[in-house]
Protein backbone atom coordinates (compact mmCIF):
# COMPACT_ATOMS: atom_id res chain seq x y z
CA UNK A 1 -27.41 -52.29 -4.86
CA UNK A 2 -31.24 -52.50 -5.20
CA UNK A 3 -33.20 -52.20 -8.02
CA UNK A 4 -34.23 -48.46 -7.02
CA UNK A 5 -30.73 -47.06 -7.28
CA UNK A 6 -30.06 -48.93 -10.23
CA UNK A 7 -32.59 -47.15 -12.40
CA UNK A 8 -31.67 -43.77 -13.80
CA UNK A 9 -33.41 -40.07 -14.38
CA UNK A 10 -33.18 -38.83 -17.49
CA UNK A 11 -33.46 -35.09 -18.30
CA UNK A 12 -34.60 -33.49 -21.79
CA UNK A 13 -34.03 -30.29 -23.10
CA UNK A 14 -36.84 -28.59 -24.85
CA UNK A 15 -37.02 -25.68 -26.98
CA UNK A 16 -39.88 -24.46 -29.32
CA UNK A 17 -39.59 -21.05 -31.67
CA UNK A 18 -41.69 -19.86 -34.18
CA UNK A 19 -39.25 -18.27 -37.23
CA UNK A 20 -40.49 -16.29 -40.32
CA UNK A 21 -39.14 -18.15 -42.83
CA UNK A 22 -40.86 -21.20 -44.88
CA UNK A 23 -40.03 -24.61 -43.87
CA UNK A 24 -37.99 -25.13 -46.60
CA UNK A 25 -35.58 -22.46 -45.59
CA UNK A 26 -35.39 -23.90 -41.88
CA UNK A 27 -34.85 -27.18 -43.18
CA UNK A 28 -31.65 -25.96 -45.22
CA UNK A 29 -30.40 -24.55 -41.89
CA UNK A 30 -30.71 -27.78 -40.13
CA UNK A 31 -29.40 -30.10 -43.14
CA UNK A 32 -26.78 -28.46 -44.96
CA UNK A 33 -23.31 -28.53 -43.32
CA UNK A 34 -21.87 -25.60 -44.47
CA UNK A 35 -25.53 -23.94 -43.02
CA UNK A 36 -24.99 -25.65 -39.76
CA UNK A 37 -21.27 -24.43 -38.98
CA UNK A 38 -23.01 -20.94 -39.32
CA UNK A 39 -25.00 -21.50 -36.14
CA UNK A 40 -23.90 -24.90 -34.12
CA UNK A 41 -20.28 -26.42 -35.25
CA UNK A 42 -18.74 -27.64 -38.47
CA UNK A 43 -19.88 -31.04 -39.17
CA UNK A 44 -17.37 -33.73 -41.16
CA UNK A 45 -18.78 -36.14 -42.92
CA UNK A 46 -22.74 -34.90 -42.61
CA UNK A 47 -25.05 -36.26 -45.16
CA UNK A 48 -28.98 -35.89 -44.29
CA UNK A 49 -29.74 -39.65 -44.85
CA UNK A 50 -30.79 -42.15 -42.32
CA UNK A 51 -28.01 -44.39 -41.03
CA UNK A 52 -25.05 -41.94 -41.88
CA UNK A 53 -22.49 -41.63 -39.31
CA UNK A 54 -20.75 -37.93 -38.63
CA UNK A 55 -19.14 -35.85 -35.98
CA UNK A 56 -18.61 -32.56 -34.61
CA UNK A 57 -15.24 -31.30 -32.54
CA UNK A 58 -15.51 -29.32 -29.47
CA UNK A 59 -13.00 -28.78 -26.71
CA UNK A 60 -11.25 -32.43 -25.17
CA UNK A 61 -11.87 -32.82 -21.28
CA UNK A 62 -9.52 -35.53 -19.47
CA UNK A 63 -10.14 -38.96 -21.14
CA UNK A 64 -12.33 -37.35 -23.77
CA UNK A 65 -11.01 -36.18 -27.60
CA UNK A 66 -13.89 -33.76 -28.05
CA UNK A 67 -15.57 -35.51 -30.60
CA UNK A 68 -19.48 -35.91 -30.66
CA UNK A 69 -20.44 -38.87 -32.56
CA UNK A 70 -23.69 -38.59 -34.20
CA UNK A 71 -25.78 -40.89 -36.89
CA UNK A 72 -28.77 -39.98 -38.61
CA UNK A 73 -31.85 -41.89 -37.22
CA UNK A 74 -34.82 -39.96 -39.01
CA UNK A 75 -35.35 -37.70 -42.16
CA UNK A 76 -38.61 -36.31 -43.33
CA UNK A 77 -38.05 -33.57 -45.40
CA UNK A 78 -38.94 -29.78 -43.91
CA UNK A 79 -40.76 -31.82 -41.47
CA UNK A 80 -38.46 -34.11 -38.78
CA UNK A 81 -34.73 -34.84 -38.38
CA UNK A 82 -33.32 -36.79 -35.50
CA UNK A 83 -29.85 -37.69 -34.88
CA UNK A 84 -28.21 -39.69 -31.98
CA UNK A 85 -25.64 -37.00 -30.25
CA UNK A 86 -22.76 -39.43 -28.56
CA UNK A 87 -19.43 -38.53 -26.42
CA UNK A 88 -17.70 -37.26 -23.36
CA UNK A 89 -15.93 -40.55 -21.28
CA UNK A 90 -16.61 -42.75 -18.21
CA UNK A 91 -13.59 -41.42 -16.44
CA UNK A 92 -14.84 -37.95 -16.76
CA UNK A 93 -16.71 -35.92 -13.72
CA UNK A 94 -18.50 -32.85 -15.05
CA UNK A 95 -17.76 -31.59 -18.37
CA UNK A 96 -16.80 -34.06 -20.80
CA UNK A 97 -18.56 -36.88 -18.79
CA UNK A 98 -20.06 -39.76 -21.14
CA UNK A 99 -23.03 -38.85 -23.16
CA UNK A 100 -25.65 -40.58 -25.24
CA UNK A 101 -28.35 -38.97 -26.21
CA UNK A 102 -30.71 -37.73 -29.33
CA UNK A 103 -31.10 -34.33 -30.92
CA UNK A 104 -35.08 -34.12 -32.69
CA UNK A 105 -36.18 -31.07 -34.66
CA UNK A 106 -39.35 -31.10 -35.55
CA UNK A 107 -40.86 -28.21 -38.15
CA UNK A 108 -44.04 -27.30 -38.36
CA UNK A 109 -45.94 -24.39 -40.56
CA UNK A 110 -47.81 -21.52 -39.07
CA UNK A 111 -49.02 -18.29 -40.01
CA UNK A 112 -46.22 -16.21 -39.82
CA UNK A 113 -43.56 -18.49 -40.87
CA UNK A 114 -42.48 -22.18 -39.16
CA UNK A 115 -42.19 -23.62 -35.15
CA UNK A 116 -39.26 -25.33 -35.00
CA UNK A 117 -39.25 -27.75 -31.97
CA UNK A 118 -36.06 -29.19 -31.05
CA UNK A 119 -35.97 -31.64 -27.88
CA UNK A 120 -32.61 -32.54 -26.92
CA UNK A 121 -33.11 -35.95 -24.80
CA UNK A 122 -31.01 -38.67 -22.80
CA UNK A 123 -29.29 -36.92 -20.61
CA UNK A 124 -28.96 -38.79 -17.12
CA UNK A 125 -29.21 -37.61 -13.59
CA UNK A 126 -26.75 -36.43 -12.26
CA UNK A 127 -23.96 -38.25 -14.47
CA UNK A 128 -24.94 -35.62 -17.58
CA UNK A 129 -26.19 -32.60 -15.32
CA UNK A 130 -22.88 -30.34 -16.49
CA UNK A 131 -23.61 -31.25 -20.44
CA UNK A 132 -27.58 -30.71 -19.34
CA UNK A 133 -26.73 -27.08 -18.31
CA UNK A 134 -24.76 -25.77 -20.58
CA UNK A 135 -25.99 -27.43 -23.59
CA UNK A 136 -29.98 -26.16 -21.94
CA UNK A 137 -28.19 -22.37 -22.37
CA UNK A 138 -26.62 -23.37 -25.52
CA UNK A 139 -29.70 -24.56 -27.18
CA UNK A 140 -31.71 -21.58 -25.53
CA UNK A 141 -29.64 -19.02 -27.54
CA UNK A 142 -28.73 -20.84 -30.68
CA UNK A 143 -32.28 -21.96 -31.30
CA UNK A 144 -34.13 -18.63 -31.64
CA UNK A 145 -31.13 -17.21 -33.48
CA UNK A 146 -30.65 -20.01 -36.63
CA UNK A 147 -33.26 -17.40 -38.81
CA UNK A 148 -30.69 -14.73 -38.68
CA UNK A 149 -27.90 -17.46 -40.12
CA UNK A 150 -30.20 -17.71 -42.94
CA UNK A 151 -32.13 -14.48 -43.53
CA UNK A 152 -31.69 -14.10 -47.35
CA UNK A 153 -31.88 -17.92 -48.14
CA UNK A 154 -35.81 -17.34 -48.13
């Protein structure tokens, strides 16, 4: 095999709303479990702090449990969280394929309220283009919708 089909494409999924809520209240959404299992999945063992380790459970596929290893790589309060977003298994074809990969939200203030910009990156061509479409339509309707999880916490 030569060098050329050795190297691989990676893909990155990128969504950017602007919310009317304060940073602050975004931030909540993104960093508090029982706020997250409102709008994404129930995380166990989620602490906002760089370096800790926690997972979410989705549906197994073949060789795969379901379970999406993450660990907090970044924290900057109302401002940037990153985490690495890990799973799926070599033997797997399509869904439930192996995935490594990192999940950044970044917040920013505006007029009306805050952007949140998440970019979803990592995912390789064509090994990850199953997780690549469906989490791309995941994100898509999840993103714009995490204000109405948390109107009131304002």
């Amino acid at each position: 095999m030569n060098d050329a089909a050795q190297k691989f494409v990676t893909q990155e999924i990128v969504v950017d709303e602007v919310l009317p809520h304060a940073a602050e209240t975004i931030w909540k959404a993104l960093t508090t479990g029982e706020l997250m299992s409102r709008w994404m999945m129930t995380p166990t063992g989620f602490e906002p702090i760089k370096g800790n380790r926690f997972t979410f459970q989705t549906t197994p596929a073949g060789a795969w449990d379901g379970v999406i290893r993450c660990q907090v790589l970044e924290v900057i309060p109302n401002e940037r969280f990153v985490y690495a977003w890990k799973g799926g298994d070599e033997g797997n074809v399509g869904y439930g394929s192996r995935l490594d990969t990192v999940v950044t939200w970044v917040l920013s203030r505006v007029e009306n309220g805050t952007r949140l910009h998440l970019v979803h990156s990592g995912f390789v061509t064509p090994t990850n283009d199953t997780a690549f479409k469906n989490m791309s339509d995941g994100w898509k309707k999840i993103v714009p919708r995490i204000g109405a999880f948390i109107d009131g916490q304002d």
